[in-house]
C-alpha atoms as a PDB file:
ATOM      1  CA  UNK A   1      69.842 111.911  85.081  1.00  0.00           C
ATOM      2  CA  UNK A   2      72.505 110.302  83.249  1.00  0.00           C
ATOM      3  CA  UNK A   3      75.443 108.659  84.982  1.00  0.00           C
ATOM      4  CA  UNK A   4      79.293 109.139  83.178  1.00  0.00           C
ATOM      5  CA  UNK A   5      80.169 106.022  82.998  1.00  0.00           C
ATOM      6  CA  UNK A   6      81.392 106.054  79.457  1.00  0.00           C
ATOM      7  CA  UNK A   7      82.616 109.718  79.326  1.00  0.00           C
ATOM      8  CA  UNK A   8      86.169 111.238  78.434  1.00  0.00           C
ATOM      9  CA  UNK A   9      89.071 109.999  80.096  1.00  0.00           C
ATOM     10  CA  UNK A  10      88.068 111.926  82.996  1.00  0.00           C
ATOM     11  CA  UNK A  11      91.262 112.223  85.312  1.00  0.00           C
ATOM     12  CA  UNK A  12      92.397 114.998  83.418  1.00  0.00           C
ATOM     13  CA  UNK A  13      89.570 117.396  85.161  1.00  0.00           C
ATOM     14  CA  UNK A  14      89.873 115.866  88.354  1.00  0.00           C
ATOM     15  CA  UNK A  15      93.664 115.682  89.342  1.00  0.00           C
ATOM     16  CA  UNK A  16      94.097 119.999  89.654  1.00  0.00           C
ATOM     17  CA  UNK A  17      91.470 120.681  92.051  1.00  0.00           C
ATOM     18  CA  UNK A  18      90.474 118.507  95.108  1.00  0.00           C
ATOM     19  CA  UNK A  19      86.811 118.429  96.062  1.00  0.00           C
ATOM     20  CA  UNK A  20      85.713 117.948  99.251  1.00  0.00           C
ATOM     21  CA  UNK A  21      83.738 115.156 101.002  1.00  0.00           C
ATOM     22  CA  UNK A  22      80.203 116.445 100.234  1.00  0.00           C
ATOM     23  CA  UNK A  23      81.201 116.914  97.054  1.00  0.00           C
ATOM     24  CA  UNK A  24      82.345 114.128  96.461  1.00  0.00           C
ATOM     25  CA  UNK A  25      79.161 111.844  98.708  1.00  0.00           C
ATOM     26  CA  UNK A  26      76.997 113.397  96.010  1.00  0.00           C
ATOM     27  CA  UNK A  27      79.011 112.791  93.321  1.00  0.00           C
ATOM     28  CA  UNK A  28      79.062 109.473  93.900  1.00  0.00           C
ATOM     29  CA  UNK A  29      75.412 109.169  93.226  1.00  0.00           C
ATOM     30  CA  UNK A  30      75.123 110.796  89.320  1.00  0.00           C
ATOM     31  CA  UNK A  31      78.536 111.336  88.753  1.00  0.00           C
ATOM     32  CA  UNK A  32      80.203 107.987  89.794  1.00  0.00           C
ATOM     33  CA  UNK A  33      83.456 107.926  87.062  1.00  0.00           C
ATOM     34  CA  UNK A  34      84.484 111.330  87.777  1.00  0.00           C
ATOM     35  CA  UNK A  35      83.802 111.169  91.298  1.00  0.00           C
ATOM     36  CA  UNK A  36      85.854 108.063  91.899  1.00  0.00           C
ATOM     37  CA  UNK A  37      88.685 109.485  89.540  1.00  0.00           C
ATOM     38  CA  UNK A  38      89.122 112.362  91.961  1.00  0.00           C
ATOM     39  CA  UNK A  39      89.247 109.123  94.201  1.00  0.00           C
ATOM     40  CA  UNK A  40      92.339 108.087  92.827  1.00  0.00           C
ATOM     41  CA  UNK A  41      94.146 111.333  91.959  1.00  0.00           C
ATOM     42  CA  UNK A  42      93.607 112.471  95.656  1.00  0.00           C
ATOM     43  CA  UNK A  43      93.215 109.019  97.698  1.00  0.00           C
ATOM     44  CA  UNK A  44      94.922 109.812 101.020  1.00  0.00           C
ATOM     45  CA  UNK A  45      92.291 108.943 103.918  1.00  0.00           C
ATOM     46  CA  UNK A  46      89.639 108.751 101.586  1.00  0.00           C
ATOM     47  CA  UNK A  47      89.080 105.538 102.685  1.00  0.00           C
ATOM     48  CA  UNK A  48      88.095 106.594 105.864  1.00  0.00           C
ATOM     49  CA  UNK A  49      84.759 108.113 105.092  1.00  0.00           C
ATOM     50  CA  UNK A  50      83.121 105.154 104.022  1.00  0.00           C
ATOM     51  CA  UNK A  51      84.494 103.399 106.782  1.00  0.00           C
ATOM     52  CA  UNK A  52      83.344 105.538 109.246  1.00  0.00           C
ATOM     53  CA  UNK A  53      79.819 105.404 107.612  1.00  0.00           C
ATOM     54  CA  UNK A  54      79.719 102.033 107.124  1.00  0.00           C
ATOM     55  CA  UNK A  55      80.695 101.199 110.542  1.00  0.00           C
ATOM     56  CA  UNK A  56      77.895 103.794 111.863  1.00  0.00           C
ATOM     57  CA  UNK A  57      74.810 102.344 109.390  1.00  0.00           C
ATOM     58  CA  UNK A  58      75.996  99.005 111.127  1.00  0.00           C
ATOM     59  CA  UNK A  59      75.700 100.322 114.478  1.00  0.00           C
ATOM     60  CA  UNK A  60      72.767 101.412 113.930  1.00  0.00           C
ATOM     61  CA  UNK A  61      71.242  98.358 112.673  1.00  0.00           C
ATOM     62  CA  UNK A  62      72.455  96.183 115.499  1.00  0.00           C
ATOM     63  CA  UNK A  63      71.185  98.542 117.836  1.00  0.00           C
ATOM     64  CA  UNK A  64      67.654  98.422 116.843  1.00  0.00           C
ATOM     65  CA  UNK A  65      67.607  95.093 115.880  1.00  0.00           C
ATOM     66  CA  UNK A  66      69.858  93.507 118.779  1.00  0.00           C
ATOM     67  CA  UNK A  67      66.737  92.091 120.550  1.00  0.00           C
ATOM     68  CA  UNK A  68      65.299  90.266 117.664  1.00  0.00           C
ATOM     69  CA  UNK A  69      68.783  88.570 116.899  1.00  0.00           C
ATOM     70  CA  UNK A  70      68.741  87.653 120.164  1.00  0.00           C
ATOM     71  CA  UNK A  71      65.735  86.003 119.389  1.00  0.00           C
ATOM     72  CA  UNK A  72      66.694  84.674 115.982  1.00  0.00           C
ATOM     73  CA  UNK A  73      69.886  82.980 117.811  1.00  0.00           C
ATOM     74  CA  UNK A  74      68.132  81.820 120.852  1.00  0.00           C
ATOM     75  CA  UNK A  75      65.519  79.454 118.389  1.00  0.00           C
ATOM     76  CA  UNK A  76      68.646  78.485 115.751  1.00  0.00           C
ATOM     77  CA  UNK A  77      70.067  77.315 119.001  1.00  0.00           C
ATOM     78  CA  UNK A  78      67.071  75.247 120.159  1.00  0.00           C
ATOM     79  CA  UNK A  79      66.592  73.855 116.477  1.00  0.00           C
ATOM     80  CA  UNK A  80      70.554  72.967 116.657  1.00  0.00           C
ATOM     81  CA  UNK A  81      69.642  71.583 120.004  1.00  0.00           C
ATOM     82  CA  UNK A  82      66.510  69.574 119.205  1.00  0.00           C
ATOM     83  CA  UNK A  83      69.458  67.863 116.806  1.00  0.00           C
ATOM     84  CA  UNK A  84      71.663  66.629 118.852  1.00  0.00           C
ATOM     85  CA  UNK A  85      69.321  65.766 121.548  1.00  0.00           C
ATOM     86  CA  UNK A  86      71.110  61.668 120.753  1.00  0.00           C
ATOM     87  CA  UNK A  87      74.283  63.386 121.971  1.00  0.00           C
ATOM     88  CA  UNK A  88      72.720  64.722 125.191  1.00  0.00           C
ATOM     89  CA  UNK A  89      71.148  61.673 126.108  1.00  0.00           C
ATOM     90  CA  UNK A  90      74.417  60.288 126.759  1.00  0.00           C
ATOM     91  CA  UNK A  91      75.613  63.618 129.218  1.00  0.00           C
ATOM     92  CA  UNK A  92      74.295  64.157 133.112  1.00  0.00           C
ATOM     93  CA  UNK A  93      71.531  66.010 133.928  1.00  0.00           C
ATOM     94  CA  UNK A  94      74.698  68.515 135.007  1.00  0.00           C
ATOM     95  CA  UNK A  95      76.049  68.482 131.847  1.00  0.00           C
ATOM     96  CA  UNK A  96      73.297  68.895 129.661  1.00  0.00           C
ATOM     97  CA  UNK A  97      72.725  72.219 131.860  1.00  0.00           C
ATOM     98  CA  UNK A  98      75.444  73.698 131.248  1.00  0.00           C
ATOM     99  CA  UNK A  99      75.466  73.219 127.751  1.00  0.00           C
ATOM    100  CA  UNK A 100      72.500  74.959 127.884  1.00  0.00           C
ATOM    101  CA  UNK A 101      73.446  77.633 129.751  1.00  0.00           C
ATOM    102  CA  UNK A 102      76.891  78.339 127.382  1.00  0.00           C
ATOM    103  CA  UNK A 103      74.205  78.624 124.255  1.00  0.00           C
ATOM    104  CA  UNK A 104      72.001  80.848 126.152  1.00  0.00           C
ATOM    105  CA  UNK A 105      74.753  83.509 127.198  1.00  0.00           C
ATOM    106  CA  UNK A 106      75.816  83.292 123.482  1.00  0.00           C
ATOM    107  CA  UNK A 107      72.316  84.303 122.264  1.00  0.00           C
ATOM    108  CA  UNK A 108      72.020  87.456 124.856  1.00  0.00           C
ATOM    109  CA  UNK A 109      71.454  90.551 122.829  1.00  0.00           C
ATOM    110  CA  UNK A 110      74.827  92.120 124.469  1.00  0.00           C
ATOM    111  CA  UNK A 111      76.834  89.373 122.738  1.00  0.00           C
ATOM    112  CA  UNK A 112      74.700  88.872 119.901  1.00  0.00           C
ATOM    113  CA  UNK A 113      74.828  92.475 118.752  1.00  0.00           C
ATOM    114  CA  UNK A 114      78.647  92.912 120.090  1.00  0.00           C
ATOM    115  CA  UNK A 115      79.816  90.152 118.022  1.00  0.00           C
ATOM    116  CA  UNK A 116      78.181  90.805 115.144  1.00  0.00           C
ATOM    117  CA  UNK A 117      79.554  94.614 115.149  1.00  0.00           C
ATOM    118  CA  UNK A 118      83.155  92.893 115.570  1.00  0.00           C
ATOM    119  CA  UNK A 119      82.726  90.645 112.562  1.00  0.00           C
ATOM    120  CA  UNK A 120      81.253  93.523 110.117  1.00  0.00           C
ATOM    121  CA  UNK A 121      84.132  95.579 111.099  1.00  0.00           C
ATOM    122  CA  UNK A 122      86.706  93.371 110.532  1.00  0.00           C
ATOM    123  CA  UNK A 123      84.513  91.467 107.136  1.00  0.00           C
ATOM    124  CA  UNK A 124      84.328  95.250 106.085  1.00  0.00           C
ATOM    125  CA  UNK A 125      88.252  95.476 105.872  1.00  0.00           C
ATOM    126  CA  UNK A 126      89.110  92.392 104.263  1.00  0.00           C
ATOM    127  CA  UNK A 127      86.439  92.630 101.800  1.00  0.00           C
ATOM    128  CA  UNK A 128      88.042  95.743 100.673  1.00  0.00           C
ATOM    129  CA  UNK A 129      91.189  94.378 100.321  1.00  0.00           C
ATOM    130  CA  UNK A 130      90.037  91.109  98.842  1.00  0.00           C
ATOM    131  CA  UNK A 131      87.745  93.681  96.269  1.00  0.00           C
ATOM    132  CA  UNK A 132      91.011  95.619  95.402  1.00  0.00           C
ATOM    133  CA  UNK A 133      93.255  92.668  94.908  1.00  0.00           C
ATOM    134  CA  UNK A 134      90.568  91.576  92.493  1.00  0.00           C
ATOM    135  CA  UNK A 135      90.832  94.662  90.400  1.00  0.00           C
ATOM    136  CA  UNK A 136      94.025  95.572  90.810  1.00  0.00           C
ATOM    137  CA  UNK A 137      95.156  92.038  89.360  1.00  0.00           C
ATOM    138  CA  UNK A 138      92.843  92.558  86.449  1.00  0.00           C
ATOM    139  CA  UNK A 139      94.704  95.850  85.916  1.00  0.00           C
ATOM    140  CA  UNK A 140      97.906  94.661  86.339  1.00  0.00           C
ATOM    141  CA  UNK A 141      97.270  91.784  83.413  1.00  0.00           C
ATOM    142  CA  UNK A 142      95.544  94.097  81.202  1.00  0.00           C
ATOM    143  CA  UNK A 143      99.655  96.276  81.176  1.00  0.00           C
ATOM    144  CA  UNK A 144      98.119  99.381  83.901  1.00  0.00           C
ATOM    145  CA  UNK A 145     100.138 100.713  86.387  1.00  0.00           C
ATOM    146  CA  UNK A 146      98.295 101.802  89.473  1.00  0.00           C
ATOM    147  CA  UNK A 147      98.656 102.505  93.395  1.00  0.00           C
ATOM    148  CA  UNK A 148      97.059 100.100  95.194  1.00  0.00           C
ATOM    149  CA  UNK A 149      96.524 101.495  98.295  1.00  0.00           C
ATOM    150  CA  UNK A 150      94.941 104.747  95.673  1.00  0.00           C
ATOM    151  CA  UNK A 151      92.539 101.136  94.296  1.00  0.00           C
ATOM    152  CA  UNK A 152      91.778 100.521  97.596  1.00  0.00           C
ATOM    153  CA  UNK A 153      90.874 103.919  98.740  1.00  0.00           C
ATOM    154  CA  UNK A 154      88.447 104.101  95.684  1.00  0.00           C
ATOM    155  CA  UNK A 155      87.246 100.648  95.983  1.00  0.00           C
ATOM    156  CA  UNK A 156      86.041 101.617  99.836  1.00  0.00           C
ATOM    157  CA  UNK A 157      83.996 104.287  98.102  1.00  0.00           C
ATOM    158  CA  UNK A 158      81.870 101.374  96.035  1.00  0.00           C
ATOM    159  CA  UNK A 159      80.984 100.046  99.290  1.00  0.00           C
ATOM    160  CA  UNK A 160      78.624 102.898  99.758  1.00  0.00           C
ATOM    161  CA  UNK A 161      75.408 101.256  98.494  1.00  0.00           C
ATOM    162  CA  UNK A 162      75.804  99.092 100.999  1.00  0.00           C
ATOM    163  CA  UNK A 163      75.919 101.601 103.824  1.00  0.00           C
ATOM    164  CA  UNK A 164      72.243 103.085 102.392  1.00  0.00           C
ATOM    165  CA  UNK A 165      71.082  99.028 102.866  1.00  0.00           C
ATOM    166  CA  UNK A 166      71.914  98.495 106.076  1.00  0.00           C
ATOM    167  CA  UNK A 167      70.123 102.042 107.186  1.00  0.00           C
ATOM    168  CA  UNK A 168      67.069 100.658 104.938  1.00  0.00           C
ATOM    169  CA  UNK A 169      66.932  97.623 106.644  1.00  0.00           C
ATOM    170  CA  UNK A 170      67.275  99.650 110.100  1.00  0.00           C
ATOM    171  CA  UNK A 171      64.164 102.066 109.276  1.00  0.00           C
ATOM    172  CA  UNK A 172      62.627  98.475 108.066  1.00  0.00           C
ATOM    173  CA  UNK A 173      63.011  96.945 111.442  1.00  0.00           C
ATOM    174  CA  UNK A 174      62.050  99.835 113.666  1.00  0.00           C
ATOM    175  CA  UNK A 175      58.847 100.336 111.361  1.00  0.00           C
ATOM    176  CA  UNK A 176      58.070  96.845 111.079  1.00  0.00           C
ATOM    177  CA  UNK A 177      59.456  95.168 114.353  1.00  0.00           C
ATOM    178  CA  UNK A 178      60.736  92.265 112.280  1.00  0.00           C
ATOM    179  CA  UNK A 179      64.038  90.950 110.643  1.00  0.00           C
ATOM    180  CA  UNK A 180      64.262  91.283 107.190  1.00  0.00           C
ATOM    181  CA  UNK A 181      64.401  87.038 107.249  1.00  0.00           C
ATOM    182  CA  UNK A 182      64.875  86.875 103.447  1.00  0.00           C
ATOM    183  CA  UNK A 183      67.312  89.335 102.083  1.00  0.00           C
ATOM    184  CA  UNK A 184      67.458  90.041  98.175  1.00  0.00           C
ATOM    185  CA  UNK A 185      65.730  87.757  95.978  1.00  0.00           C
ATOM    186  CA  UNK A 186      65.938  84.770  98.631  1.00  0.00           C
ATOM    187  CA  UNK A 187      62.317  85.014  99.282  1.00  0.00           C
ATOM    188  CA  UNK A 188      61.539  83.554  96.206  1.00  0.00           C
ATOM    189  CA  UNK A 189      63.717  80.330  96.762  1.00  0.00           C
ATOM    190  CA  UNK A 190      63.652  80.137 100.235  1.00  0.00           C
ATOM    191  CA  UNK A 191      61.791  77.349 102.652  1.00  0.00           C
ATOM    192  CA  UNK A 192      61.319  78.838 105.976  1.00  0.00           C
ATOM    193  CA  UNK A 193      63.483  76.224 107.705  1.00  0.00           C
ATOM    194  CA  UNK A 194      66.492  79.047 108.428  1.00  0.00           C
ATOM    195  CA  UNK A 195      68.940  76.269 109.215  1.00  0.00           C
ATOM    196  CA  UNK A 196      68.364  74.714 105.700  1.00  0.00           C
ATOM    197  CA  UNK A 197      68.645  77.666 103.739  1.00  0.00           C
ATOM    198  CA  UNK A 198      71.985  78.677 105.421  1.00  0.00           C
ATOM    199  CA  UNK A 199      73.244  75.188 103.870  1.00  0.00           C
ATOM    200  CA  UNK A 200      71.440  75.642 100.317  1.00  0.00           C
ATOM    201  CA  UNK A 201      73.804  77.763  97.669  1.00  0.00           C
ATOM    202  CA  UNK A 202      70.959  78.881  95.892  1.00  0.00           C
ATOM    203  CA  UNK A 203      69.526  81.014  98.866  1.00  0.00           C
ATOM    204  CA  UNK A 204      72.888  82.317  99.684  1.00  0.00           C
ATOM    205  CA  UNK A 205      73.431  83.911  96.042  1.00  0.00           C
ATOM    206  CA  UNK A 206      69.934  85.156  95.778  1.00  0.00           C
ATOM    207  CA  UNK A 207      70.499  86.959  99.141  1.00  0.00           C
ATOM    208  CA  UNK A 208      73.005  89.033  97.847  1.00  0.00           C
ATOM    209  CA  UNK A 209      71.024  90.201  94.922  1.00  0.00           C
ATOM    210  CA  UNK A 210      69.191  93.505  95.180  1.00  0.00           C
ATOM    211  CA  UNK A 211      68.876  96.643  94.024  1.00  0.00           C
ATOM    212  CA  UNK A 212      72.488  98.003  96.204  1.00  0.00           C
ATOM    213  CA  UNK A 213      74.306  94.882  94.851  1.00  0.00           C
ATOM    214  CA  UNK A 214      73.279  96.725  91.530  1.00  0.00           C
ATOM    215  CA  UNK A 215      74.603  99.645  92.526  1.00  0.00           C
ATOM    216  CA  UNK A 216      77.561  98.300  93.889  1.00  0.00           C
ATOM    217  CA  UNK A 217      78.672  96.888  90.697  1.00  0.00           C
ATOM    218  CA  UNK A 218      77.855  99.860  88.505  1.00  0.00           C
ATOM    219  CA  UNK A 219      80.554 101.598  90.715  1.00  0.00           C
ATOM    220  CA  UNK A 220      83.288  99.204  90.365  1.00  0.00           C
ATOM    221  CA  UNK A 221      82.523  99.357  86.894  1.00  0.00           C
ATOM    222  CA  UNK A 222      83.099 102.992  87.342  1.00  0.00           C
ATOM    223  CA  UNK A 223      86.082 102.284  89.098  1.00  0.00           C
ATOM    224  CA  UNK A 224      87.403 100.437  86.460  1.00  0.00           C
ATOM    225  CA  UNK A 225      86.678 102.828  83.495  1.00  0.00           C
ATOM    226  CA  UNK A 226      87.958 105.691  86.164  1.00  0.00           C
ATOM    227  CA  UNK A 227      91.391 103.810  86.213  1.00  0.00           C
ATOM    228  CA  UNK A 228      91.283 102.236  82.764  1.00  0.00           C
ATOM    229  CA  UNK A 229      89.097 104.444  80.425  1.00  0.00           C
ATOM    230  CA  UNK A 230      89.915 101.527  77.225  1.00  0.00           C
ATOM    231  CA  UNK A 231      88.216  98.564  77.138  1.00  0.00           C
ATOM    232  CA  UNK A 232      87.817  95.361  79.217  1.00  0.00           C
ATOM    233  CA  UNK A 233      85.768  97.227  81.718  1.00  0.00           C
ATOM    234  CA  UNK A 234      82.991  94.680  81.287  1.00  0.00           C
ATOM    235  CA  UNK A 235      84.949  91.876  81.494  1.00  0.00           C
ATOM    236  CA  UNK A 236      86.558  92.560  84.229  1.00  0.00           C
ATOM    237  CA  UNK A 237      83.784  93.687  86.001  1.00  0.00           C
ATOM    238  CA  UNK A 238      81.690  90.703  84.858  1.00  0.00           C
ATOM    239  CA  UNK A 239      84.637  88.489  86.495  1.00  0.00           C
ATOM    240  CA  UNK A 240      84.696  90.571  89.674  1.00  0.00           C
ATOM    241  CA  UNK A 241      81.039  90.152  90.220  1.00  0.00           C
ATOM    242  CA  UNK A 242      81.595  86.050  89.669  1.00  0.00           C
ATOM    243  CA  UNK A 243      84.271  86.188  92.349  1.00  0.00           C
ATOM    244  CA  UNK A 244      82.668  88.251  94.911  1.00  0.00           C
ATOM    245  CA  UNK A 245      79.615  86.512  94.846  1.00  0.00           C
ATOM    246  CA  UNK A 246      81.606  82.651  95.243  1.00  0.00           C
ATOM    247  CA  UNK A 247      83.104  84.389  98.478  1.00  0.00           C
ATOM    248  CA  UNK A 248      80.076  85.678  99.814  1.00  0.00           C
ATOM    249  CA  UNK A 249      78.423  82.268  99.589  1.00  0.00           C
ATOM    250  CA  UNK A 250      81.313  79.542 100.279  1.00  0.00           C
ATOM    251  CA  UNK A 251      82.453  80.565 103.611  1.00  0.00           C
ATOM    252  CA  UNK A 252      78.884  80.858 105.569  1.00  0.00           C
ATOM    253  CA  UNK A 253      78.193  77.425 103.521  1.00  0.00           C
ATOM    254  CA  UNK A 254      80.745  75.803 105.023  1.00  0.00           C
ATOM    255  CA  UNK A 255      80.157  77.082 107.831  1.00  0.00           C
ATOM    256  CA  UNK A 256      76.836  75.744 107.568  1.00  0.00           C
ATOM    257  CA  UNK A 257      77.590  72.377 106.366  1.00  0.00           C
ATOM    258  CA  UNK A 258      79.952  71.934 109.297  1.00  0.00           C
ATOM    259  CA  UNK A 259      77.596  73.587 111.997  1.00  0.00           C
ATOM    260  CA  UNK A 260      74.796  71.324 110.972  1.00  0.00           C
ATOM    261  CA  UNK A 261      76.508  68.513 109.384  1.00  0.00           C
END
């Protein structure tokens, strides 16, 4: 099978006819370029098919997997806990209770799951529109015109691989029982202390490398060469994949860093 990535300028057999969402879902797969120039000649809604999707693969995954992040939360808590125990020697017996009591509401798999779900939906959206902005001011510098609510629409399509993950990693926990504790190449870096990983750069990049992040980029590149068939492609998808990974990694580091100290 061989993906047209470096094919014709391949709007001109894709803005007469519209295909239709199955078309187009398996298009995606060996026919990426083509498929997301259809994207952009016909982008009205089409954003809302990976959306819905994505926000069902993530349903799904909380929903089998609620209990053990309950569980997950409920020891991060007792590790933060154990941490701070100089700070609680100096509360009452009442108020180191209901400390303890606030944490272990939080790590209920209602809330666990719930708030999760909330944060994917709403991470889903403005990584989108963080993703466009990216391409569509790499674009803009290299003299194209384009729509960017049409960018966005087929940006939302590259998202895709990541919909197949999280339904991977829902068969994995239903099979297995387990969290998939070390996503991407983490394993190979990580130190089984969850706390100090979340703080250690390293771990967060290799987490986000696998075989969809792959995938994921070969579609933006896609995406690019849909909108721009000249050159730059590379570079620009080289400097999106630079960016996206620094914001993947620097806000749950801080985060981290000042969860933790």
């Amino acid at each position: 099978m061989i993906l047209d990535l470096d094919e014709g300028n391949p709007m001109e057999a894709t803005t007469t006819v519209q295909k239709s969402t199955l078309s187009l879902l398996i298009g995606i797969i060996d026919r990426p370029r083509s498929t997301l120039a259809q994207v952009l000649a016909f982008p009205r809604w089409k954003w809302a098919v990976p959306a819905v999707l994505g926000l069902l693969a993530v349903a799904i995954l909380l929903a089998v997997s609620a209990q053990l992040l309950a569980e997950q939360a409920a020891q991060q808590q007792a590790l933060a806990f154990s941490r701070i125990q100089g700070q609680l020697d100096n509360m009452t017996e009442a108020q180191r209770a209901r400390v303890q009591q606030q944490m272990q509401a939080f790590a209920s798999p209602l809330v666990v799951a719930g708030t999760a779900f909330a944060s994917r939906a709403v991470g889903l959206f403005i990584g989108w529109a963080i993703g466009t902005l990216i391409i569509y001011f790499g674009l803009v510098v290299g003299g194209l015109e384009i729509g960017f609510g049409a960018l966005f629409a087929g940006y939302s399509w590259t998202s895709l691989p990541f919909v197949v993950r999280d339904l991977v990693d829902a068969a994995f926990v239903m099979f297995s029982g387990a969290l998939r504790v070390n996503p991407g190449l983490s394993y190979f870096v990580a130190t089984g202390d969850l706390l100090a990983d979340a703080r250690n750069p390293l771990w967060l990049v290799t987490g986000q490398l696998d075989l969809f992040f792959l995938w994921h980029i070969v579609l933006v590149y896609a995406l690019i060469k849909a909108a721009r068939p000249k050159t730059g492609a590379v570079v620009l998808t080289l400097l999106y994949t630079v960016i996206y990974l620094a914001l993947r990694v620097l806000p749950p580091l801080l985060a981290a860093q000042l969860s933790f100290g």
